[in-house]
N, C-alpha and C. Protein backbone atom coordinates (compact mmCIF):
# COMPACT_ATOMS: atom_id res chain seq x y z
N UNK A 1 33.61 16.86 4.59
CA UNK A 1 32.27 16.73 5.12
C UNK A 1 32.08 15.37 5.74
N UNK A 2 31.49 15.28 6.79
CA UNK A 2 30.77 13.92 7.39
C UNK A 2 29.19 13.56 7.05
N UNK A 3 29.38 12.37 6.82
CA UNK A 3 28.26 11.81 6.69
C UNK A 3 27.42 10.97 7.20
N UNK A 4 26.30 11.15 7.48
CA UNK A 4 25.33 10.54 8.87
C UNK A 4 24.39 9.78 7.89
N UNK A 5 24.55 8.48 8.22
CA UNK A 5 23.48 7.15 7.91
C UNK A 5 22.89 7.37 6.61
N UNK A 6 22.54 8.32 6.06
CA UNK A 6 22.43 8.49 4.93
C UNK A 6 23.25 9.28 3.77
N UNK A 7 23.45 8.81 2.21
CA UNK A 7 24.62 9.62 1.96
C UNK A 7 24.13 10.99 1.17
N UNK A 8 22.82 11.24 1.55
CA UNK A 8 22.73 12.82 1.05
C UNK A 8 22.64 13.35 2.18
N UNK A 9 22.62 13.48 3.47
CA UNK A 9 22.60 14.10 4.46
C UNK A 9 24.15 14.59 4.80
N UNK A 10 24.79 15.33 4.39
CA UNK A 10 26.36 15.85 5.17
C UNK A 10 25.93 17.00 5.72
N UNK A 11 26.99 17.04 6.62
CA UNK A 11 27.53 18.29 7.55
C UNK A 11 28.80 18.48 7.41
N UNK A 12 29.00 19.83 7.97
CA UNK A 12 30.06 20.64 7.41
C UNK A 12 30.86 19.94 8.92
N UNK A 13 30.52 19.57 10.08
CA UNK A 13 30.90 19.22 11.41
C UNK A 13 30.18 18.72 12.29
N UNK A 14 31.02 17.92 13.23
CA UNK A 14 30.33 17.28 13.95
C UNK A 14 29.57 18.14 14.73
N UNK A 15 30.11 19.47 15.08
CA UNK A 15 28.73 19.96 15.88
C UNK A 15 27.12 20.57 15.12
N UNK A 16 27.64 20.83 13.94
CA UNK A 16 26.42 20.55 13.11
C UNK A 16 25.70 19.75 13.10
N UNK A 17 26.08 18.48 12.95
CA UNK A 17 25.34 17.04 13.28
C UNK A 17 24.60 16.72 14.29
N UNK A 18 25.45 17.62 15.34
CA UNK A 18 24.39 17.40 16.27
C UNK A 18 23.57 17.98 16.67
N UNK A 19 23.40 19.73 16.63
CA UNK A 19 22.35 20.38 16.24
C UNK A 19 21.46 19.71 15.41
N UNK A 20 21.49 19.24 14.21
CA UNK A 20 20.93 18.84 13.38
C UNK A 20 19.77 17.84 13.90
N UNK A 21 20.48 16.45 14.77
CA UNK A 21 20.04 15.67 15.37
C UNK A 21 19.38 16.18 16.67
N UNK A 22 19.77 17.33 17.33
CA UNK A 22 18.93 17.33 18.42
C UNK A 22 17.90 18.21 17.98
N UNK A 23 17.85 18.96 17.26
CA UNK A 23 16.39 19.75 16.48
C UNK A 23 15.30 18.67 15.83
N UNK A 24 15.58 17.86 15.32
CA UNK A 24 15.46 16.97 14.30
C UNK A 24 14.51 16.20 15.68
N UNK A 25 15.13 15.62 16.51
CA UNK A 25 14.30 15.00 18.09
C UNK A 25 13.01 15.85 18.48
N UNK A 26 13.46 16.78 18.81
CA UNK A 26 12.72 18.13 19.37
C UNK A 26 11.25 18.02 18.17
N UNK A 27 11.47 18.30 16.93
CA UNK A 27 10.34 17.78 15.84
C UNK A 27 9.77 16.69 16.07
N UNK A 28 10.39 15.48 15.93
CA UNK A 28 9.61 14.44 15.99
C UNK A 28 9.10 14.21 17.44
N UNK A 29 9.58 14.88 18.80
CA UNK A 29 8.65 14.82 19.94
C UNK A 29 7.46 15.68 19.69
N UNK A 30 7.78 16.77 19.35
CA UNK A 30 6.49 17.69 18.95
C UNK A 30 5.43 17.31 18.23
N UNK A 31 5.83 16.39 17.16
CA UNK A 31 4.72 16.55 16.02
C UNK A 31 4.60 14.87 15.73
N UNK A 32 5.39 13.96 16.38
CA UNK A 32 4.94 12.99 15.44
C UNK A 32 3.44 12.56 15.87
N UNK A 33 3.00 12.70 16.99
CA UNK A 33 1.75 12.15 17.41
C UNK A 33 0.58 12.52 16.61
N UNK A 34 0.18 13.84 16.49
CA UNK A 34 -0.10 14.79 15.68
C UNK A 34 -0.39 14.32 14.45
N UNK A 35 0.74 14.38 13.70
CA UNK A 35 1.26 13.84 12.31
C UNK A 35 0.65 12.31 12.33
N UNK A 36 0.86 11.61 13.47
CA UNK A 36 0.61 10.25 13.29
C UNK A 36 -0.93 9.58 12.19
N UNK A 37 -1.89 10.95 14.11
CA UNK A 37 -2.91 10.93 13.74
C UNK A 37 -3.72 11.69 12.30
N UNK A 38 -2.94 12.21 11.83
CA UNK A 38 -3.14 12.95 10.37
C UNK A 38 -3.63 11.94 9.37
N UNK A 39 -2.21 10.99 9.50
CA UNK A 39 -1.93 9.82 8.82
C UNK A 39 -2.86 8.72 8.88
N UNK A 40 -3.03 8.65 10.11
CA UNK A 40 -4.35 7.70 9.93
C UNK A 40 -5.78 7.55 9.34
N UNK A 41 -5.79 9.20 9.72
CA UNK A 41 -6.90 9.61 8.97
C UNK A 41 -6.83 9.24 7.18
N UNK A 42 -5.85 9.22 6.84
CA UNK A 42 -5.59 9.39 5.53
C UNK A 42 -5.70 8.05 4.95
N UNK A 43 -4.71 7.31 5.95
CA UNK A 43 -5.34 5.73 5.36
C UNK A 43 -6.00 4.92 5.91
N UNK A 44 -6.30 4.89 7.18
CA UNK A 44 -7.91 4.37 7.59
C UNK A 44 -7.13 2.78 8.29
N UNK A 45 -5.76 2.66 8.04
CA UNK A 45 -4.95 1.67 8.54
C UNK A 45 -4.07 1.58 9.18
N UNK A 46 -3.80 1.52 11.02
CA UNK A 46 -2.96 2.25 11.63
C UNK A 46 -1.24 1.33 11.14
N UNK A 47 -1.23 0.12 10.81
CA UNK A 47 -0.16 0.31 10.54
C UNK A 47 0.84 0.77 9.30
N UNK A 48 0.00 1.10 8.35
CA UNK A 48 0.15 1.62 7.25
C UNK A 48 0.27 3.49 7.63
N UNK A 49 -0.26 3.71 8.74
CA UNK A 49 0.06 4.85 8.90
C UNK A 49 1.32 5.29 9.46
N UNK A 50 1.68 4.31 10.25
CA UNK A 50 3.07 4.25 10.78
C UNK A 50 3.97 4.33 10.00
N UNK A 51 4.01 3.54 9.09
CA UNK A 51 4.57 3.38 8.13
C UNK A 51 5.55 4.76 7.20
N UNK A 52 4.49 5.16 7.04
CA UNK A 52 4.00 6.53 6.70
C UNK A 52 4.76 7.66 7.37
N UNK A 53 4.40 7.51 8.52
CA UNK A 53 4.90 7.87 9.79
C UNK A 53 6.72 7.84 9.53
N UNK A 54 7.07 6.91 9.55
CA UNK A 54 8.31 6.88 9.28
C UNK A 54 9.14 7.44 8.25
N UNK A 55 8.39 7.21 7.00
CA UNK A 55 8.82 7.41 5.60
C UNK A 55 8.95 9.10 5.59
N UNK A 56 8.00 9.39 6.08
CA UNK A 56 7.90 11.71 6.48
C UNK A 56 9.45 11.55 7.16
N UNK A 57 9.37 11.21 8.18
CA UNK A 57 10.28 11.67 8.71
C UNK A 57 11.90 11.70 8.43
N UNK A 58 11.44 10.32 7.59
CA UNK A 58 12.96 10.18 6.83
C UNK A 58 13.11 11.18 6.11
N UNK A 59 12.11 11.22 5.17
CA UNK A 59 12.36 12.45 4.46
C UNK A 59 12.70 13.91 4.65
N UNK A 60 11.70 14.23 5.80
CA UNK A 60 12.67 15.76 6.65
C UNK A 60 13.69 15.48 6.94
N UNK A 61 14.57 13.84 6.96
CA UNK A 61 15.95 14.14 7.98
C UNK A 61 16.80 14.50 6.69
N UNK A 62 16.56 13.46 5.22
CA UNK A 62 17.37 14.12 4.01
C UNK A 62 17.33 15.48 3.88
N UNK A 63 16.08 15.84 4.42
CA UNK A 63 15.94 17.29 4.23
C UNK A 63 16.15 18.54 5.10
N UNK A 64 16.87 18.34 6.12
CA UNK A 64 16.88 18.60 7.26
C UNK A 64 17.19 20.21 6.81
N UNK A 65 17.96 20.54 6.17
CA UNK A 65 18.26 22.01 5.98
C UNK A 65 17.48 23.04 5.38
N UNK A 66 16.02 22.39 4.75
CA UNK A 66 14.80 23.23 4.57
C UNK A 66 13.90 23.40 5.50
N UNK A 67 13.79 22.96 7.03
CA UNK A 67 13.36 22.72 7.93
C UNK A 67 13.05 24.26 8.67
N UNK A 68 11.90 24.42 7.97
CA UNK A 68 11.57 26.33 8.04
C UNK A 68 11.46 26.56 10.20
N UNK A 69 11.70 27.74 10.26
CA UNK A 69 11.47 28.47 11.76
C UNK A 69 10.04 28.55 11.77
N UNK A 70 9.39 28.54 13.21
CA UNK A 70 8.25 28.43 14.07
C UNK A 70 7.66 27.40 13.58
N UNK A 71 6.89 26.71 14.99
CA UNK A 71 6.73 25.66 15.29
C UNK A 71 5.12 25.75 14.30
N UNK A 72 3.95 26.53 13.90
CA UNK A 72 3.24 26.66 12.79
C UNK A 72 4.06 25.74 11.36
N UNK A 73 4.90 26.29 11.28
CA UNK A 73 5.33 26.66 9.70
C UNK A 73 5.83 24.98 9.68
N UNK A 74 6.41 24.81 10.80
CA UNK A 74 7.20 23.11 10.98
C UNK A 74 6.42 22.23 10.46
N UNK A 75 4.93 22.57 11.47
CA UNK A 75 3.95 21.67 11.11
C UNK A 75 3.47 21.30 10.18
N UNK A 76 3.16 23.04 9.40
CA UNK A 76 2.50 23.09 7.91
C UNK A 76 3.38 21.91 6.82
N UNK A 77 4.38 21.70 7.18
CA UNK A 77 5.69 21.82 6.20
C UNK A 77 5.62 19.79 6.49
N UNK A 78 5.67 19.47 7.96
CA UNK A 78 5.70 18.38 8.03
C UNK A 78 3.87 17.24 7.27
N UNK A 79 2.83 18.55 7.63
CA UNK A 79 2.13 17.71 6.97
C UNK A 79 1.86 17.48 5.22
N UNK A 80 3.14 18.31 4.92
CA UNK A 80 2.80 18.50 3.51
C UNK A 80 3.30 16.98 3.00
N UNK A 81 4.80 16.99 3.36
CA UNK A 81 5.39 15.82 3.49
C UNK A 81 4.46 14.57 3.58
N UNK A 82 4.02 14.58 4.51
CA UNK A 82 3.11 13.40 5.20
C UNK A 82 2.04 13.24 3.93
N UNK A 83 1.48 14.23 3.70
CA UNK A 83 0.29 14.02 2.77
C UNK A 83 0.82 13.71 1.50
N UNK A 84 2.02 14.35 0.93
CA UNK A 84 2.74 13.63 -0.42
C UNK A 84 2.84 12.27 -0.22
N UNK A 85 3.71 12.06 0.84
CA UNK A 85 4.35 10.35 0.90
C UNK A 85 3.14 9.40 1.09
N UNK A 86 2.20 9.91 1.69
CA UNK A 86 0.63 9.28 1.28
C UNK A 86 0.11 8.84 0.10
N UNK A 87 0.08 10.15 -0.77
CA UNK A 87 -0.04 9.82 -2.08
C UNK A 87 0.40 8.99 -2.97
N UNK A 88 2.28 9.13 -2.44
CA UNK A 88 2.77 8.03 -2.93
C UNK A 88 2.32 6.93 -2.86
N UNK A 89 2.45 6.15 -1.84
CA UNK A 89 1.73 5.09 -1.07
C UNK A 89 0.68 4.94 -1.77
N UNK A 90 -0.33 5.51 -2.01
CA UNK A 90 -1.41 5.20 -2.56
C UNK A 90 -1.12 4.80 -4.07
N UNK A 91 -0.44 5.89 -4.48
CA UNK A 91 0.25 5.38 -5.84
C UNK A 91 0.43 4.51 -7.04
N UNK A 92 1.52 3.34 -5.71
CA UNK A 92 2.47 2.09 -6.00
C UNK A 92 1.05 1.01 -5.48
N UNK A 93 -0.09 1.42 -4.20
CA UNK A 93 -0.37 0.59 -4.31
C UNK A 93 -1.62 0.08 -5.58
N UNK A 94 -1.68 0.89 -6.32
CA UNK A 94 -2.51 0.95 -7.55
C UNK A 94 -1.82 0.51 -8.62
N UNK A 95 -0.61 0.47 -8.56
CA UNK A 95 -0.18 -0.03 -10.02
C UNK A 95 -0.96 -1.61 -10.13
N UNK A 96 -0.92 -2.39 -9.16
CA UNK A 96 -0.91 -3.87 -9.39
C UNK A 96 -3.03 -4.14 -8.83
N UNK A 97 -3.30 -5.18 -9.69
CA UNK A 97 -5.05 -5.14 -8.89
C UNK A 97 -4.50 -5.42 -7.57
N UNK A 98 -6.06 -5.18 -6.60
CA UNK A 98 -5.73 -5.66 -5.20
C UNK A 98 -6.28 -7.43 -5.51
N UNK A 99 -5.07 -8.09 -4.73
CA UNK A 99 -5.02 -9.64 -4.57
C UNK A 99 -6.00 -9.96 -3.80
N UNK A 100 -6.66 -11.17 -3.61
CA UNK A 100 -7.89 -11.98 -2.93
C UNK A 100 -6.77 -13.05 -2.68
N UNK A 101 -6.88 -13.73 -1.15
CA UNK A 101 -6.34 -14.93 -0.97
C UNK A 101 -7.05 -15.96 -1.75
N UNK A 102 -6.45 -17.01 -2.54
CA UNK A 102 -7.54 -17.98 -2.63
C UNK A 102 -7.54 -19.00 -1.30
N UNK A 103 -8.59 -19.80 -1.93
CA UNK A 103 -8.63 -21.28 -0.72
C UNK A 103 -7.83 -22.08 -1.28
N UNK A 104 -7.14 -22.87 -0.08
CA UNK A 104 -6.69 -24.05 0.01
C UNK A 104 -7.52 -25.39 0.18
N UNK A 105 -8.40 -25.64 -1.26
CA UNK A 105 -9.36 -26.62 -1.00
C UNK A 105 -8.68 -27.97 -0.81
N UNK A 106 -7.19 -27.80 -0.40
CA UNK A 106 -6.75 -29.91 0.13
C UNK A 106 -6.23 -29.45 1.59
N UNK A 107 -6.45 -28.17 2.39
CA UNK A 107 -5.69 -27.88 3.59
C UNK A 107 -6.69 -28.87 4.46
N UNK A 108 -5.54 -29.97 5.57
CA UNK A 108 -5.64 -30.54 6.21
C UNK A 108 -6.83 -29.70 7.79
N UNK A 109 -7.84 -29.20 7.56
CA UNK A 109 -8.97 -28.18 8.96
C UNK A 109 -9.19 -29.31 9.34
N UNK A 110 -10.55 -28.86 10.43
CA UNK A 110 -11.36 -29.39 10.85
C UNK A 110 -12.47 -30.07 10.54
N UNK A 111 -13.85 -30.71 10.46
CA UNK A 111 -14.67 -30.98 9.63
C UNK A 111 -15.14 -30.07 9.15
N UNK A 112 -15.51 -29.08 10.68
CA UNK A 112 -16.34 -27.64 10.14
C UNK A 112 -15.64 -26.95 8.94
N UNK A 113 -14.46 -26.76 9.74
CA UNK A 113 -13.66 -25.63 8.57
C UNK A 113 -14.04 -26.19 6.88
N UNK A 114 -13.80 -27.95 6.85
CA UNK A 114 -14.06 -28.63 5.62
C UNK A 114 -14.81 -28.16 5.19
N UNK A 115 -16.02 -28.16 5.78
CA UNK A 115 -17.51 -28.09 4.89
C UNK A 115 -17.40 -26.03 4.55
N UNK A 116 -16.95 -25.57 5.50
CA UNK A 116 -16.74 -24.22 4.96
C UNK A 116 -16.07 -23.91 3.66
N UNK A 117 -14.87 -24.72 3.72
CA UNK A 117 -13.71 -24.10 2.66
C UNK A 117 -14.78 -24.90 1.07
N UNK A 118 -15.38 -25.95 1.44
CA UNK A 118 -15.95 -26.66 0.49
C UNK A 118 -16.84 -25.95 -0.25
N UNK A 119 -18.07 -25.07 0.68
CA UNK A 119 -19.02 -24.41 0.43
C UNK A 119 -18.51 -22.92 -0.32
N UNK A 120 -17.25 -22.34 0.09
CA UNK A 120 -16.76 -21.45 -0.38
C UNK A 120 -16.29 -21.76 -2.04
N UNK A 121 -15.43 -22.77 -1.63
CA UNK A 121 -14.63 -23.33 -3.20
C UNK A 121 -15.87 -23.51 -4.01
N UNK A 122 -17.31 -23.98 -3.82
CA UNK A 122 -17.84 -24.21 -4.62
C UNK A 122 -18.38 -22.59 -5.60
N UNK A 123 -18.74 -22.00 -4.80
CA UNK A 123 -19.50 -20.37 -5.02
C UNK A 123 -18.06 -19.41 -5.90
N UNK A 124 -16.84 -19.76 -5.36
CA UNK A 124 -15.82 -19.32 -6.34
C UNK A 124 -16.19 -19.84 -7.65
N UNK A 125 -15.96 -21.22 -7.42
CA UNK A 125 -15.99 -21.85 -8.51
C UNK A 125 -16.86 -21.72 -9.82
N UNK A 126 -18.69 -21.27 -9.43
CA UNK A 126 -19.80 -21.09 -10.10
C UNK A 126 -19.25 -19.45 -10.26
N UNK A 127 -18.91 -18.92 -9.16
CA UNK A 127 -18.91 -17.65 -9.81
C UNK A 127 -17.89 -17.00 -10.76
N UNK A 128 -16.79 -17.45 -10.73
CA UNK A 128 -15.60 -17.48 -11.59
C UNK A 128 -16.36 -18.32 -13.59
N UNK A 129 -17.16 -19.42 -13.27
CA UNK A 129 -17.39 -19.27 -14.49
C UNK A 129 -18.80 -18.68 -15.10
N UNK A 130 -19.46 -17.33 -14.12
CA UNK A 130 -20.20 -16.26 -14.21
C UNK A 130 -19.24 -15.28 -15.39
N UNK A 131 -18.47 -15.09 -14.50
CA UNK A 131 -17.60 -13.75 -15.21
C UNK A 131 -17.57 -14.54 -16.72
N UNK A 132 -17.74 -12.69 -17.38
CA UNK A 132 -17.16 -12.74 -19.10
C UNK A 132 -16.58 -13.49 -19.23
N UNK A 133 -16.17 -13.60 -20.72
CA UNK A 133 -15.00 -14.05 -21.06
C UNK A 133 -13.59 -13.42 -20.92
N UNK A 134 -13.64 -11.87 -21.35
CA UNK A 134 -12.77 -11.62 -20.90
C UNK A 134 -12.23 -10.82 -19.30
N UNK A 135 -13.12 -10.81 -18.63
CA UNK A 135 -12.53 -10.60 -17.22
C UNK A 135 -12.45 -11.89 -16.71
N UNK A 136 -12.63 -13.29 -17.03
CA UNK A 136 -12.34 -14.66 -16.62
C UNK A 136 -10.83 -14.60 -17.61
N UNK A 137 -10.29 -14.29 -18.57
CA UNK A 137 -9.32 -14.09 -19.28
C UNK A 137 -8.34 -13.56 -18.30
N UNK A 138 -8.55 -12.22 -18.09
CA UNK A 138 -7.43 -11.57 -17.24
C UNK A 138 -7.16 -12.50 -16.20
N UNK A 139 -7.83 -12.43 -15.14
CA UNK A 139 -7.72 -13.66 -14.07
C UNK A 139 -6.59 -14.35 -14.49
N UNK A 140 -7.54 -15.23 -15.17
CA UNK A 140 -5.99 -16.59 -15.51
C UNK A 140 -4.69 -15.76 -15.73
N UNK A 141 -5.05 -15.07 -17.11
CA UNK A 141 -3.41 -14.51 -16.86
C UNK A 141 -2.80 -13.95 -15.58
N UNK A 142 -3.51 -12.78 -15.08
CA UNK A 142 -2.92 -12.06 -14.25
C UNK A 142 -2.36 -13.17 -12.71
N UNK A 143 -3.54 -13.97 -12.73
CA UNK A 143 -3.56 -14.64 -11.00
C UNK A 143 -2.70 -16.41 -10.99
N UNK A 144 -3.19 -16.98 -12.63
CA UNK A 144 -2.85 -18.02 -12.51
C UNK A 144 -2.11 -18.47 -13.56
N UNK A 145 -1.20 -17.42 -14.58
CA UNK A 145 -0.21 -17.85 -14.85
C UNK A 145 0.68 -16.97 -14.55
N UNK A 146 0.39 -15.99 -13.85
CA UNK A 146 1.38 -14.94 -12.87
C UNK A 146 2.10 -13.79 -14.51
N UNK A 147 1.44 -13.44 -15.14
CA UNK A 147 2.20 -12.48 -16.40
C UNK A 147 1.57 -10.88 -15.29
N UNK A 148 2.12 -10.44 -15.76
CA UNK A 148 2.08 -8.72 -15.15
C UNK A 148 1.05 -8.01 -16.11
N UNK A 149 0.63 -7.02 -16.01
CA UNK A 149 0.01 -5.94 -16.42
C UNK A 149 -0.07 -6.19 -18.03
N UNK A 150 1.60 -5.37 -18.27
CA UNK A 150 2.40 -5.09 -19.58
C UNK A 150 1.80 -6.45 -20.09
N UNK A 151 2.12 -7.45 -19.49
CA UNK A 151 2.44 -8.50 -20.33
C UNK A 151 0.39 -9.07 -21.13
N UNK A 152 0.09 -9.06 -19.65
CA UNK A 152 -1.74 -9.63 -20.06
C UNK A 152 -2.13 -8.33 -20.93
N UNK A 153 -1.54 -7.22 -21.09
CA UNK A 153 -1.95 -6.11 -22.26
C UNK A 153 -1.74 -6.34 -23.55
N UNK A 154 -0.70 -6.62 -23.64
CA UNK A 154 0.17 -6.94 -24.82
C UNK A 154 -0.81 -8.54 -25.58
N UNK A 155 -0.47 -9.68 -24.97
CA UNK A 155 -1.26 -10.73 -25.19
C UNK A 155 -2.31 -10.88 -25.16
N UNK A 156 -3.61 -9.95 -25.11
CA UNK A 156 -4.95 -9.69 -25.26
C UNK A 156 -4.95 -8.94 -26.15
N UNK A 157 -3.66 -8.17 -26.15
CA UNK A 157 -4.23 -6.89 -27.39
C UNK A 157 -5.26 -5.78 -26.64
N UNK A 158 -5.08 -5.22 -25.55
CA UNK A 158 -6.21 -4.30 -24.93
C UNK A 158 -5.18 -3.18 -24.00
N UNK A 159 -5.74 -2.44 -23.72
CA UNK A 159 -4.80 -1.55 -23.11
C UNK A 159 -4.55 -1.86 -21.79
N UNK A 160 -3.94 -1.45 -21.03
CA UNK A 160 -3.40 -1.54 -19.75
C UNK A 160 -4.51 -1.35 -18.48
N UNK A 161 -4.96 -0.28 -18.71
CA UNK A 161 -6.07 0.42 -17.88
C UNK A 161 -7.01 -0.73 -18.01
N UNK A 162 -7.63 -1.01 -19.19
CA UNK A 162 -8.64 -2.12 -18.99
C UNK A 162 -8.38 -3.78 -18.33
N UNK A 163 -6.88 -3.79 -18.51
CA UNK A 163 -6.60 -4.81 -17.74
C UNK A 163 -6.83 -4.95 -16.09
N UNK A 164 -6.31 -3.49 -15.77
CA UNK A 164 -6.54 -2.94 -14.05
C UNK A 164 -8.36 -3.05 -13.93
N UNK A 165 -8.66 -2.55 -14.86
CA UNK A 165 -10.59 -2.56 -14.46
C UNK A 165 -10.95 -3.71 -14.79
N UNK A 166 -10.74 -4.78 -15.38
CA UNK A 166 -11.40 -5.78 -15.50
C UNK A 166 -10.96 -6.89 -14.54
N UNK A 167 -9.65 -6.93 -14.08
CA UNK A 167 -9.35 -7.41 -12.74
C UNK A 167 -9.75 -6.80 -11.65
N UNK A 168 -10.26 -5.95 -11.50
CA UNK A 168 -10.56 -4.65 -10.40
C UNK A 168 -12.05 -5.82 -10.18
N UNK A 169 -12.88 -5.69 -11.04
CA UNK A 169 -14.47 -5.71 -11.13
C UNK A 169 -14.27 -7.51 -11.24
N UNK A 170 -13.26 -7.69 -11.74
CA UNK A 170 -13.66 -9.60 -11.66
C UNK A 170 -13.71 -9.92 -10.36
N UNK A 171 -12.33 -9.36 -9.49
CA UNK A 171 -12.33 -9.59 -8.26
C UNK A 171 -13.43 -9.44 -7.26
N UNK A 172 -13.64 -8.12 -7.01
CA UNK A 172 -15.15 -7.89 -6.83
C UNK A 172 -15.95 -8.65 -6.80
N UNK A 173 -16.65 -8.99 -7.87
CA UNK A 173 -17.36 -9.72 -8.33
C UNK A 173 -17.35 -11.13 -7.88
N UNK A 174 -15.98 -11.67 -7.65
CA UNK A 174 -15.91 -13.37 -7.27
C UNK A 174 -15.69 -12.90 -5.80
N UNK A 175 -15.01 -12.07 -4.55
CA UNK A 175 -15.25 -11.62 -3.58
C UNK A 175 -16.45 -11.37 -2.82
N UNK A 176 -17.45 -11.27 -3.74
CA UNK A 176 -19.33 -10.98 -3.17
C UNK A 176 -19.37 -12.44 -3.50
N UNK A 177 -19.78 -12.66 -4.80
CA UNK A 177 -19.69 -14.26 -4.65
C UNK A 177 -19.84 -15.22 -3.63
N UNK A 178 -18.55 -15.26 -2.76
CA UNK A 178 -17.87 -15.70 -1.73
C UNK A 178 -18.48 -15.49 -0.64
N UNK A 179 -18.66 -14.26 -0.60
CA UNK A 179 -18.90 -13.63 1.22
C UNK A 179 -20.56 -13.85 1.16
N UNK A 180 -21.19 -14.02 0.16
CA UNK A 180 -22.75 -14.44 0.27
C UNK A 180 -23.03 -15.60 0.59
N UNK A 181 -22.16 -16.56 -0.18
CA UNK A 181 -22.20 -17.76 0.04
C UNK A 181 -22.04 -18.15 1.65
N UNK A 182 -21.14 -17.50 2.66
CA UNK A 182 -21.12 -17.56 4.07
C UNK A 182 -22.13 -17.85 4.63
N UNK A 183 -23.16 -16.47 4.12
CA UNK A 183 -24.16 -15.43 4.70
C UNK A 183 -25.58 -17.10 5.03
């Protein structure tokens, strides 16, 4: 058997391969646009949809030999794909809270920028010691001594899930903070 760029994909021959590959074209001219726009819909982020975009298609090419007849059934089949590997995506990006940049309150700006980053750092600052005790707890662990999930679970003694919601809602919480203070 030969093997093409990936090592679960074989063919019995090279002219298999290339059937394979020129059907395989023929799909992704047909449908990726289509599919693209599916994807976008789904995550609301075009390059994350691309992304996406790519990851389907890899996956029909491992899969190339379940690749059902009429161009209906292709579709059905490609957006199923698309909408799993979405899910995924959505997934992995839930294991970890979503991150907030902080400020760089010694970065060399402008005056303006100064008095901005100043006015900001300050409203973090009051609002960070708003939060509980223990969603000001997670924080430190999770953001500023860098321990993971497992680990700020374990060393609080609290379950996992409440670690994700109380970083979820601290963030939040010091994110409004912030963006009022702009206002």
């Amino acid at each position: 058997m030969t093997t093409l760029s990936h090592p679960s994909v074989q063919f019995d021959s090279a002219r298999q391969r290339c059937d394979a590959e020129r059907r395989l074209a023929e799909v992704h001219a047909a449908h990726a646009g289509p599919l693209l726009r599916f994807l976008r819909g789904l995550t609301r982020e075009p390059h994350a949809a691309e992304d996406l975009l790519q990851e389907t298609m890899l996956r029909v090419w491992r899969r190339w030999d379940l690749l059902p007849d009429g161009e209906e059934n292709v579709r059905r089949w490609l957006y199923t794909i698309g909408r799993r590997v979405s899910i995924d995506a959505a997934r992995v990006r839930r294991v970890r809270p979503q991150e907030v940049e902080l400020l760089d309150v010694f970065a060399k700006d402008s005056g303006e920028d100064t008095a901005d980053i100043a006015v900001a750092h300050e409203a973090l600052s009051g609002a960070f010691h708003r939060l509980s005790a223990g969603h000001g707890q997670v924080l430190r662990e999770l953001y500023f001594n860098g321990l993971s999930l497992e680990e700020v679970a374990r060393r609080l003694d609290i379950p996992v899930g409440t670690v994700k919601s109380r970083a979820h809602y601290a963030v939040r919480f010091l994110r409004s903070a912030v963006i009022s203070s702009e206002d």
